[in-house]
C-alpha atoms as a PDB file:
ATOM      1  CA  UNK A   1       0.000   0.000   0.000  1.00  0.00           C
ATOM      2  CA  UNK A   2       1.133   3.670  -0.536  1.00  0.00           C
ATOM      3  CA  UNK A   3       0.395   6.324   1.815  1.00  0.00           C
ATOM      4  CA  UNK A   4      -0.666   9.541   0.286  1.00  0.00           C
ATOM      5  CA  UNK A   5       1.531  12.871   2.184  1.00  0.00           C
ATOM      6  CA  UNK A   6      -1.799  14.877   1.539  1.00  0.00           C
ATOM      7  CA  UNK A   7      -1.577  18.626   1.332  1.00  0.00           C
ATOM      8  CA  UNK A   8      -0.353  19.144   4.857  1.00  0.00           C
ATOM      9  CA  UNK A   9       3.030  17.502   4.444  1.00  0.00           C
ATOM     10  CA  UNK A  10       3.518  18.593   0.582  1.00  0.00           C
ATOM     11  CA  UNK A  11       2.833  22.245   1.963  1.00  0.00           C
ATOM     12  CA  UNK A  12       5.048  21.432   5.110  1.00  0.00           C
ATOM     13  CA  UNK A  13       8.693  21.943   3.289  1.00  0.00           C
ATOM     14  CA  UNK A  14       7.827  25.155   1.304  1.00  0.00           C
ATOM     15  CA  UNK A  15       6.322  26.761   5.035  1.00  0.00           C
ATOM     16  CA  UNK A  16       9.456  25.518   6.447  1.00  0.00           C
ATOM     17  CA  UNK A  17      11.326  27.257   4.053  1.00  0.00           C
ATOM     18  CA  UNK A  18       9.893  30.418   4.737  1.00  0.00           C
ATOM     19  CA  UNK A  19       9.592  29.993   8.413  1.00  0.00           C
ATOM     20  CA  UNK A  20      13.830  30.018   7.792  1.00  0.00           C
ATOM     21  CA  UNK A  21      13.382  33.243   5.258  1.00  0.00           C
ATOM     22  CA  UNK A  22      12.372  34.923   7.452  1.00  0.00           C
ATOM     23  CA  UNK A  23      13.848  33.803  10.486  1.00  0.00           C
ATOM     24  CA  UNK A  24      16.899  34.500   8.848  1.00  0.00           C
ATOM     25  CA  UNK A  25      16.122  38.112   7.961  1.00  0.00           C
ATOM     26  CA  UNK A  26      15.015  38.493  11.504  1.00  0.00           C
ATOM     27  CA  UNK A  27      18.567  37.533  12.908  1.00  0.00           C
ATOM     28  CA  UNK A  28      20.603  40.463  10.085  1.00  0.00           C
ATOM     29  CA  UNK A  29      17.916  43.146  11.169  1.00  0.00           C
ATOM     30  CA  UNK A  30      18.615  42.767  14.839  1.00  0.00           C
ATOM     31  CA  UNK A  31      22.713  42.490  14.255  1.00  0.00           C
ATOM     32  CA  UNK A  32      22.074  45.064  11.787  1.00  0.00           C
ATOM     33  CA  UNK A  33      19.312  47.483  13.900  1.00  0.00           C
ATOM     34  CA  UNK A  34      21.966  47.886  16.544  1.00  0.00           C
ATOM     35  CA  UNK A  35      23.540  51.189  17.909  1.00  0.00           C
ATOM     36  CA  UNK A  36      21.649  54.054  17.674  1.00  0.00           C
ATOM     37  CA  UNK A  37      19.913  55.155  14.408  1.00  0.00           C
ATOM     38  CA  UNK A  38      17.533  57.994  13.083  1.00  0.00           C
ATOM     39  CA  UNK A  39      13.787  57.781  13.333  1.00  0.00           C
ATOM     40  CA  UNK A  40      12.607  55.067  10.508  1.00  0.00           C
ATOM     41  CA  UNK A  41      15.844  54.019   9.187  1.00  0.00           C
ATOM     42  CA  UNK A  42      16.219  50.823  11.161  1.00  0.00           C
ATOM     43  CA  UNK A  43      15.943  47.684   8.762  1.00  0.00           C
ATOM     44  CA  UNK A  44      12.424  46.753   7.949  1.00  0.00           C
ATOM     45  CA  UNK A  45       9.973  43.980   6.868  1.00  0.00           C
ATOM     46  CA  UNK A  46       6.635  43.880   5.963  1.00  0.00           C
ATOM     47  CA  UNK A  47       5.062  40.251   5.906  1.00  0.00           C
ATOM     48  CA  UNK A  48       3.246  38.859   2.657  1.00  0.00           C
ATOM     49  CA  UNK A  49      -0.431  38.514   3.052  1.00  0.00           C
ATOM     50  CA  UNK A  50      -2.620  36.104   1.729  1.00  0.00           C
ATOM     51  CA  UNK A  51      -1.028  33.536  -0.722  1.00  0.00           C
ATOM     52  CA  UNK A  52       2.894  34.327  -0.983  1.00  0.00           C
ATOM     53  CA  UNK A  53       4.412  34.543  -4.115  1.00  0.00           C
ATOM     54  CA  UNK A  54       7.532  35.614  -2.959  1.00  0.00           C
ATOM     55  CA  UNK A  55       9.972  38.081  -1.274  1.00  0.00           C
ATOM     56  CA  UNK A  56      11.484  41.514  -2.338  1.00  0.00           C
ATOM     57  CA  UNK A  57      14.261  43.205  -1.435  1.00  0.00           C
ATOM     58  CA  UNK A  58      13.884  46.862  -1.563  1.00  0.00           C
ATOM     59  CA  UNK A  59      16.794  49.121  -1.462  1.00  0.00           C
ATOM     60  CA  UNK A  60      16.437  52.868  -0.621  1.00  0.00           C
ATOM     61  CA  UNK A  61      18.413  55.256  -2.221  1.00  0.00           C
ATOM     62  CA  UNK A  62      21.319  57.320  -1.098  1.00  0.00           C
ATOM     63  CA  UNK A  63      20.714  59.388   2.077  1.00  0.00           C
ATOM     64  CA  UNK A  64      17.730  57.554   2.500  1.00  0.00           C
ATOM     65  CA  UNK A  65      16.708  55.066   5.055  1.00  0.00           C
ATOM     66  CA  UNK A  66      14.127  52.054   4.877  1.00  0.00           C
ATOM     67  CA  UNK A  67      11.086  54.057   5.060  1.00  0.00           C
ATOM     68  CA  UNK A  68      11.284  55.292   1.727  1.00  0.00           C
ATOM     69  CA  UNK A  69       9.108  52.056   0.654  1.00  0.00           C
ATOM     70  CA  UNK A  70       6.715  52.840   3.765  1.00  0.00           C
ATOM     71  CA  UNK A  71       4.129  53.420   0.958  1.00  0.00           C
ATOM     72  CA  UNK A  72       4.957  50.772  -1.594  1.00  0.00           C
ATOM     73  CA  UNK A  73       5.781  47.662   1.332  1.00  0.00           C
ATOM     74  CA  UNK A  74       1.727  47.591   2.003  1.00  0.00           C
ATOM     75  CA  UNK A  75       1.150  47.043  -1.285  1.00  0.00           C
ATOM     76  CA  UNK A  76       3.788  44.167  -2.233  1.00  0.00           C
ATOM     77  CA  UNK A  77       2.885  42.431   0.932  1.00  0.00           C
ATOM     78  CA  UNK A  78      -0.961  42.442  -0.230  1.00  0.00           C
ATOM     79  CA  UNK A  79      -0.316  40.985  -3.527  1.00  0.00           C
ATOM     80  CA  UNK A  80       1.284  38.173  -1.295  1.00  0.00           C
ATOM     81  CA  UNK A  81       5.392  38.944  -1.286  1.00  0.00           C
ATOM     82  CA  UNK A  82       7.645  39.814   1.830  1.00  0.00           C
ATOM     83  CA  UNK A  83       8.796  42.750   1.809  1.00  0.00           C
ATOM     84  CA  UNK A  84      13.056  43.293   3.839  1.00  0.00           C
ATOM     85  CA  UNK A  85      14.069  46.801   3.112  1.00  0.00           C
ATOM     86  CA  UNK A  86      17.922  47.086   4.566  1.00  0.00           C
ATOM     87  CA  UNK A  87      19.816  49.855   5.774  1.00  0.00           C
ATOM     88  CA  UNK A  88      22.462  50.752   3.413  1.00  0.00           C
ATOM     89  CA  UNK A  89      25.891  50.979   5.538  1.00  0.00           C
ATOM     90  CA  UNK A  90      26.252  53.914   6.843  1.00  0.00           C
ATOM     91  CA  UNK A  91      22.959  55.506   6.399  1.00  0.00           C
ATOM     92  CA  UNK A  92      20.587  56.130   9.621  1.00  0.00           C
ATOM     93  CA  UNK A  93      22.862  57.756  12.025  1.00  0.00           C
ATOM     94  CA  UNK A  94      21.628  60.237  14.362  1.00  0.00           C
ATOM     95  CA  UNK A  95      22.085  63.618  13.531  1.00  0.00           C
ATOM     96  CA  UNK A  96      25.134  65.386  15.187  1.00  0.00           C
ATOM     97  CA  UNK A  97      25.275  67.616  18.061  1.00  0.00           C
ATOM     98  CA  UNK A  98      24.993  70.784  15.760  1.00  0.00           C
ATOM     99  CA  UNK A  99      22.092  69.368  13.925  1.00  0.00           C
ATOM    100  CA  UNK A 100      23.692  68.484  10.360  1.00  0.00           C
ATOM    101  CA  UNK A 101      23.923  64.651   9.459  1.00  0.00           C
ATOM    102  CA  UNK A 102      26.454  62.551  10.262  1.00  0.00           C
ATOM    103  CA  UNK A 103      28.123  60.782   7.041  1.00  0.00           C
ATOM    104  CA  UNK A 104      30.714  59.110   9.157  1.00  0.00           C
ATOM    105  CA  UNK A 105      29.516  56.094   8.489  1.00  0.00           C
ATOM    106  CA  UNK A 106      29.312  55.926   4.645  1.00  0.00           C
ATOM    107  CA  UNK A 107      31.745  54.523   2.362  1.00  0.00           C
ATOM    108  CA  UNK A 108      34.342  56.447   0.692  1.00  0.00           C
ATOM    109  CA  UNK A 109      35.093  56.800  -3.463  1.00  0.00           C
ATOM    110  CA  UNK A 110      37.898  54.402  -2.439  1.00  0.00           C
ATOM    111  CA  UNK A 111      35.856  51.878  -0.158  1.00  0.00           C
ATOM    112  CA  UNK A 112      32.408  51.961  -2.090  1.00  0.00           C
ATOM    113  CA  UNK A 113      32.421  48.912  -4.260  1.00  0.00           C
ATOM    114  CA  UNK A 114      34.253  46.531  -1.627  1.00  0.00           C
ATOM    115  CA  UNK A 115      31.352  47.725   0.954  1.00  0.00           C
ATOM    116  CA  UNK A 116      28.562  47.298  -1.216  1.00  0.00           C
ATOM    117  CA  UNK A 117      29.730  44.349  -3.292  1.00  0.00           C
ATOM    118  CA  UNK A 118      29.786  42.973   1.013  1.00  0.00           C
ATOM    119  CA  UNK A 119      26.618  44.462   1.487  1.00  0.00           C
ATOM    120  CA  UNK A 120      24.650  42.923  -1.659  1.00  0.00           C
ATOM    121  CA  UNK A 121      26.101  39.613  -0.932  1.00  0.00           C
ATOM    122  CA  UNK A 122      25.204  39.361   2.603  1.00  0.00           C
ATOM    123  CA  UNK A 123      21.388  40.429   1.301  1.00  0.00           C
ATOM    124  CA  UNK A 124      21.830  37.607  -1.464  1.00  0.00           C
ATOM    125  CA  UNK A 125      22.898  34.692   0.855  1.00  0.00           C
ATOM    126  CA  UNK A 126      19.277  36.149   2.584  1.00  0.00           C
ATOM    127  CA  UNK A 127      17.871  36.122  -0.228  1.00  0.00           C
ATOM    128  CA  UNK A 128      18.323  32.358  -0.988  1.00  0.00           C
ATOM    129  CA  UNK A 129      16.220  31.423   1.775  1.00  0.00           C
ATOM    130  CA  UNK A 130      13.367  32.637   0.085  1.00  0.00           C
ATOM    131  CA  UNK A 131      11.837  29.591  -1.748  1.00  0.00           C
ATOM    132  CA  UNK A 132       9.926  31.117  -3.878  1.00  0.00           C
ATOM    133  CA  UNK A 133      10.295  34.329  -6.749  1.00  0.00           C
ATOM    134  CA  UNK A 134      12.541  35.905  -5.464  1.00  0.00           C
ATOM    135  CA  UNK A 135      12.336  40.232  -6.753  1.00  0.00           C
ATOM    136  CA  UNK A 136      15.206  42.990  -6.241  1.00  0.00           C
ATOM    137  CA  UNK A 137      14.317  46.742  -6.197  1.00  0.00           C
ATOM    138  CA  UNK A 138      15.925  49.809  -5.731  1.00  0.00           C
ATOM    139  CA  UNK A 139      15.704  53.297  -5.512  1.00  0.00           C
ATOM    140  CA  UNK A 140      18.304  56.325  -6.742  1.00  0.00           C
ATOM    141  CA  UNK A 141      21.678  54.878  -4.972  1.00  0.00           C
ATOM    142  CA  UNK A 142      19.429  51.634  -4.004  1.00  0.00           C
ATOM    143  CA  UNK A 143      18.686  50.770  -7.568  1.00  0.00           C
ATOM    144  CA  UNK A 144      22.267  50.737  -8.806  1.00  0.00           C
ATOM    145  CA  UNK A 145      23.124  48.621  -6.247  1.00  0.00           C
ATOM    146  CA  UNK A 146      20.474  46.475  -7.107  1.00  0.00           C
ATOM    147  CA  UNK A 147      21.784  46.055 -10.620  1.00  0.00           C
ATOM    148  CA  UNK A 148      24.846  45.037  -8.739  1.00  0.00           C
ATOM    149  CA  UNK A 149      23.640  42.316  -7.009  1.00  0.00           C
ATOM    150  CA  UNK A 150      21.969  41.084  -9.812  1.00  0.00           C
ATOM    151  CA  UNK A 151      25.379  41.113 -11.824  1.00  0.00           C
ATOM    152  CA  UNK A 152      26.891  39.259  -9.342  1.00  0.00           C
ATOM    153  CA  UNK A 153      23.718  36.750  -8.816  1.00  0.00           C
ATOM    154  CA  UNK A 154      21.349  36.804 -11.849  1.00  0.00           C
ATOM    155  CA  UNK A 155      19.966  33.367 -11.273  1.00  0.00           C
ATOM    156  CA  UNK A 156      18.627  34.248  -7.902  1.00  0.00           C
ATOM    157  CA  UNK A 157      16.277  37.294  -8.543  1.00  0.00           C
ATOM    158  CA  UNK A 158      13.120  36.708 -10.712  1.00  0.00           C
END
């Protein structure tokens, strides 16, 4: 005799899968969320709703923070995709004592690529958790980063 799995056990490995998604997203937000950081510019994640399709990563541009998609995240997670939107490094720092921002933190013209080609392929080895389409988007600084991690990775994003 054969035992059928029935749709509980055949829907078992992909929610396990996702269950590690985001589980893994949840552990680089809190390593990444630490120290102290502007008003909405902590990493960010809005969960899919109803049937998931997927998960996108959604870069914010330069200057920027994470709530830059505040507006758009709703509306991927309703047609069903997770939604992580990073902190690019450096971005998100308090403001300085005499009120102007602090760009301490942000990568030099001589250390840009190495800390961005880091950055998109820390979000990538994320991003393979995701068992499902997986969709990269970016904004201004965000978006040519995006094309970046897609040069190094174009199998992964849908």
């Amino acid at each position: 005799a054969v035992a059928s799995a029935g749709p509980d056990a055949r829907d078992a490995a992909p929610e396990r899968a996702v269950e590690s998604f985001r589980a893994a997203w949840q552990a680089y937000a809190a390593e990444a969320n630490e120290g102290p950081l502007q008003d909405g510019c902590a990493a960010a994640f809005e969960p899919a709703r109803g049937r998931r399709r997927g998960a996108v990563l959604a870069l914010h541009g330069f200057g920027g923070c994470p709530q830059q998609f505040s507006g758009l995240a709703p509306l991927l997670a309703a047609a069903g995709f997770d939604v992580v939107m990073p902190r690019l490094p450096g971005h998100g720092r308090p403001p300085r004592p005499d009120g102007r921002d602090d760009l301490t933190g942000l990568p030099t013209a001589a250390d840009w690529g190495p800390a961005y080609d880091g950055f998109v392929t820390t979000l990538g080895a994320l991003m393979e958790h995701s068992p499902d389409e997986r969709v990269i988007i970016g904004f201004s600084a965000g978006g040519g980063l995006a094309l970046r991690a897609v040069a190094q990775r174009p199998a992964l994003y849908s």
